[in-house]
N, C-alpha and C. Protein backbone atom coordinates (compact mmCIF):
# COMPACT_ATOMS: atom_id res chain seq x y z
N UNK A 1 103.92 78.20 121.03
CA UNK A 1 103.16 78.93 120.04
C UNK A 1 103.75 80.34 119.89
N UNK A 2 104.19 80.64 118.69
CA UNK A 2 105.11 82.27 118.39
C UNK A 2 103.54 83.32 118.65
N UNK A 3 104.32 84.49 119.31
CA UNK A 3 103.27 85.57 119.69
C UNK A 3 102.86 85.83 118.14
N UNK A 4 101.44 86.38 118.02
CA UNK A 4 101.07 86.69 116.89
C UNK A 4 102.06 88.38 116.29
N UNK A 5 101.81 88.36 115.12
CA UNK A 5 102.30 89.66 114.28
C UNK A 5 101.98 90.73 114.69
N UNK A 6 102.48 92.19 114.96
CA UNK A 6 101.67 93.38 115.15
C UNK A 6 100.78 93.78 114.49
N UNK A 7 100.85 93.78 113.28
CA UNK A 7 100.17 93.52 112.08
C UNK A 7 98.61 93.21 112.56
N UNK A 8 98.93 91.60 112.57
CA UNK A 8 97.80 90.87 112.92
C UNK A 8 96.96 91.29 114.54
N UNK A 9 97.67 91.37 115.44
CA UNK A 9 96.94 91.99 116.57
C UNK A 9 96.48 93.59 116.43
N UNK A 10 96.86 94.22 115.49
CA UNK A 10 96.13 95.21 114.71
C UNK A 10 94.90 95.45 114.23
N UNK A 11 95.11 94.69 113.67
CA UNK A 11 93.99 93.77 112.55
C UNK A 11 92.65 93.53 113.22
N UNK A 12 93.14 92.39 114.22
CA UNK A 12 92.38 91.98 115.05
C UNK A 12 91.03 93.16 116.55
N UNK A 13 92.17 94.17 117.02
CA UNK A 13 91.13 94.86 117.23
C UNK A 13 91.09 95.97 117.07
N UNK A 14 91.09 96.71 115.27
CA UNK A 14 90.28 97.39 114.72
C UNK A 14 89.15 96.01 113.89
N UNK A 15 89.42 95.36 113.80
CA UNK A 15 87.36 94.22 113.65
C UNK A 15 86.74 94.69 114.63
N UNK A 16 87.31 94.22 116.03
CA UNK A 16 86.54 94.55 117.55
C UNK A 16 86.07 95.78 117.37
N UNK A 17 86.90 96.44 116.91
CA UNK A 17 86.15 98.22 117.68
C UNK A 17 84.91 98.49 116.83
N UNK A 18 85.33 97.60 115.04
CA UNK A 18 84.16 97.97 114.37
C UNK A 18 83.03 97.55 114.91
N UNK A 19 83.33 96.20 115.19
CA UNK A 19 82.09 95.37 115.14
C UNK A 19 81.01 95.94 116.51
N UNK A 20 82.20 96.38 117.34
CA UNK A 20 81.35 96.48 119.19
C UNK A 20 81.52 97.73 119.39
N UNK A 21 81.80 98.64 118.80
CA UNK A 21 81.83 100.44 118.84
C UNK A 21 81.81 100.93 117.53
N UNK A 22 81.07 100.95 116.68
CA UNK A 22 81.20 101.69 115.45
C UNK A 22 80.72 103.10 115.52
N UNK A 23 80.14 103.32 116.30
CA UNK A 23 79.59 104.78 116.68
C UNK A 23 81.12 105.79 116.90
N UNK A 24 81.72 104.82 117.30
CA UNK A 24 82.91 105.60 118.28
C UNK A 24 84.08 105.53 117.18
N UNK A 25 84.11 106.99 116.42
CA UNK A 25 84.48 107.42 115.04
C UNK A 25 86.00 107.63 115.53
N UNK A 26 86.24 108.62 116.58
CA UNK A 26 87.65 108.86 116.80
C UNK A 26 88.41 106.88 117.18
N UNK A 27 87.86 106.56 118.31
CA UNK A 27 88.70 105.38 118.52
C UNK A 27 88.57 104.09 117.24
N UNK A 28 87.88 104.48 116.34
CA UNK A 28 88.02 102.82 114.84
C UNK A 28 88.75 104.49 114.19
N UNK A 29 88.72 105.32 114.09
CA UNK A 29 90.14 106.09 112.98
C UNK A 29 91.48 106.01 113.72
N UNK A 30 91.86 105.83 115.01
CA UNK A 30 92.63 105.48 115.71
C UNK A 30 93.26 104.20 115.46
N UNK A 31 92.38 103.39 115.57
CA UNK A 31 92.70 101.37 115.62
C UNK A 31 93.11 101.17 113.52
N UNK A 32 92.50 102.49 112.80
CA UNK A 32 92.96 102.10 111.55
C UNK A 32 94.30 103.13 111.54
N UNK A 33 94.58 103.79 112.53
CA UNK A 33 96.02 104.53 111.78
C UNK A 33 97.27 103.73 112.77
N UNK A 34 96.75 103.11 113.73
CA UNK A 34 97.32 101.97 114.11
C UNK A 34 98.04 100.94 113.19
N UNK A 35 96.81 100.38 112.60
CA UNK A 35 97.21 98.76 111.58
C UNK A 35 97.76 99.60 110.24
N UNK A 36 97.70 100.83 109.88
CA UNK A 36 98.64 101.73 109.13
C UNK A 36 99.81 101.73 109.56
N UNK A 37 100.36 101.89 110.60
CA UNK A 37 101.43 101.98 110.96
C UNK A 37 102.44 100.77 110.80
N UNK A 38 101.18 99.61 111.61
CA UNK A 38 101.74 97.92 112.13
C UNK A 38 102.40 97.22 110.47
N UNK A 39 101.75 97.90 109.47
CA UNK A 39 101.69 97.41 107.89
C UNK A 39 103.38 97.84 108.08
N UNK A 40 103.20 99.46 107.91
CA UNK A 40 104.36 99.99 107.21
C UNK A 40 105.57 99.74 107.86
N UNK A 41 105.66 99.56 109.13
CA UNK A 41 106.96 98.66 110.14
C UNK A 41 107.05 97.47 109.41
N UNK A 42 106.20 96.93 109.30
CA UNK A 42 106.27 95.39 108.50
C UNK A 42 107.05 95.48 107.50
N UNK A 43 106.58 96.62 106.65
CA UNK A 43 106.89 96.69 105.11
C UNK A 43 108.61 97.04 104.79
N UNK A 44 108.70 98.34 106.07
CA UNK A 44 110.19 99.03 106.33
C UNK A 44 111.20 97.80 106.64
N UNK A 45 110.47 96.96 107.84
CA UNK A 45 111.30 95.81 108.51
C UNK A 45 111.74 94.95 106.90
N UNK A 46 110.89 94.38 106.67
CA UNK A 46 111.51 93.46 105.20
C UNK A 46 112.22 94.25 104.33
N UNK A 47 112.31 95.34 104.07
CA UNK A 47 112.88 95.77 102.72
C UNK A 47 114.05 96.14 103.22
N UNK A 48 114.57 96.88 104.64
CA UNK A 48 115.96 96.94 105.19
C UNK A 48 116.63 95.45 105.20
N UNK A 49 115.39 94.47 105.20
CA UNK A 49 116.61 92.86 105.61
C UNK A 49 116.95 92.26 104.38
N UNK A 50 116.05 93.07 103.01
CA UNK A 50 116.49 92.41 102.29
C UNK A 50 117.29 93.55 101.72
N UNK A 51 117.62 94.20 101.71
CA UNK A 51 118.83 95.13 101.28
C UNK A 51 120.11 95.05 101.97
N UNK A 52 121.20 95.32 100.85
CA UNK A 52 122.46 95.32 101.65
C UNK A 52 122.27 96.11 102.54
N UNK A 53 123.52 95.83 103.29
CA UNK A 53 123.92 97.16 105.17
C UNK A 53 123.98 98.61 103.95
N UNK A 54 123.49 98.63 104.80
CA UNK A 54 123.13 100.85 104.63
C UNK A 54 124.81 101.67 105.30
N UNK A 55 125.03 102.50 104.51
CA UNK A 55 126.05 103.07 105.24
C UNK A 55 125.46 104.17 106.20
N UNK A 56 126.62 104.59 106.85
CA UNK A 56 125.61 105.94 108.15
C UNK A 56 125.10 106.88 107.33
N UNK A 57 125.35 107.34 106.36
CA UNK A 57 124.74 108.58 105.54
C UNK A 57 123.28 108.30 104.81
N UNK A 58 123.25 107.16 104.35
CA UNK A 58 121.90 106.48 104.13
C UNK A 58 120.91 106.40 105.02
N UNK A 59 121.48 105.95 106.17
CA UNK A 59 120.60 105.57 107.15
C UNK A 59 120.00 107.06 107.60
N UNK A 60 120.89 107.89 107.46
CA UNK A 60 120.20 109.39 107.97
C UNK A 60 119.57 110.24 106.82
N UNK A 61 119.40 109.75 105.57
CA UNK A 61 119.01 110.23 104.50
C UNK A 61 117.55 109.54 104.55
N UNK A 62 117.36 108.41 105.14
CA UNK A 62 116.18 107.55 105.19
C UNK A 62 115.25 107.87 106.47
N UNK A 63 115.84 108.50 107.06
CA UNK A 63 115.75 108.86 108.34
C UNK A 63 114.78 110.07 108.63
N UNK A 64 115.31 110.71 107.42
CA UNK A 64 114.79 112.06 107.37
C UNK A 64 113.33 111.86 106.56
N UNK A 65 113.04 110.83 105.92
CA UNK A 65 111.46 110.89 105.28
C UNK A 65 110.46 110.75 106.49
N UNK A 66 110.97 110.13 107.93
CA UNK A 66 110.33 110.39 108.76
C UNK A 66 109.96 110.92 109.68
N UNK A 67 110.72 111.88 109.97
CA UNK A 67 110.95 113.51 110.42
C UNK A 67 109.86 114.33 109.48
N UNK A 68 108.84 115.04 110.85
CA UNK A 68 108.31 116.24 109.91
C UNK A 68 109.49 117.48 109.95
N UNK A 69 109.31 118.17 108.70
CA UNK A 69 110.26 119.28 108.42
C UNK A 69 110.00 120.26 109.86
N UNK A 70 110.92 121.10 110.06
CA UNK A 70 110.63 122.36 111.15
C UNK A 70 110.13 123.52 110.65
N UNK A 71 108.88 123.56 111.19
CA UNK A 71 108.03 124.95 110.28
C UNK A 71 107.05 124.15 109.23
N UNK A 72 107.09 123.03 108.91
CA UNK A 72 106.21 122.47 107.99
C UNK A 72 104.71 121.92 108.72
N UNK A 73 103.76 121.68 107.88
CA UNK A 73 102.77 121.03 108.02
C UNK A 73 103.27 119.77 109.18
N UNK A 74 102.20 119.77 110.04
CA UNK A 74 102.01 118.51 111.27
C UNK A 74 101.69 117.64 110.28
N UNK A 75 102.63 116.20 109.85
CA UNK A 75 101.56 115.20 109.26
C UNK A 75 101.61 113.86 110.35
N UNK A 76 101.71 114.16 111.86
CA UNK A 76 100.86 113.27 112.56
C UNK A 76 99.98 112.84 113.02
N UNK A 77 98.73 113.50 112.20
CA UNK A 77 97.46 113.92 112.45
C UNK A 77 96.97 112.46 111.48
């Protein structure tokens, strides 16, 4: 049996936290910036496999949308 998706074990316990901690505001905004994340790996993973090979300058041009700037706004909040 293939391990399930990150995605899907994502998924799976932000339900739990709703369903059996909903009080508990920081840990279900946590378990949703989680399955935010598990999506957008998903999303990054397919669209690099379906694109041709990246040259090195690309790859560091792509690189950089996920880098916060130095001196800029924290957006890992």
């Amino acid at each position: 049996m293939p391990s399930p998706s990150p995605v899907r074990v994502a998924r799976g316990r932000l339900a739990a936290m709703v369903r059996h901690h909903p009080d508990d505001g920081a840990a279900v905004a946590e378990a949703r910036r989680t399955l935010r994340v598990a999506r957008l790996e998903q999303h990054i993973r397919r669209s690099v496999d379906a694109a041709p090979p990246l040259t090195v300058a690309q790859r560091d041009q792509l690189a950089l949308l996920l880098r916060p700037e130095v001196g800029g706004p924290d957006v890992a909040a």
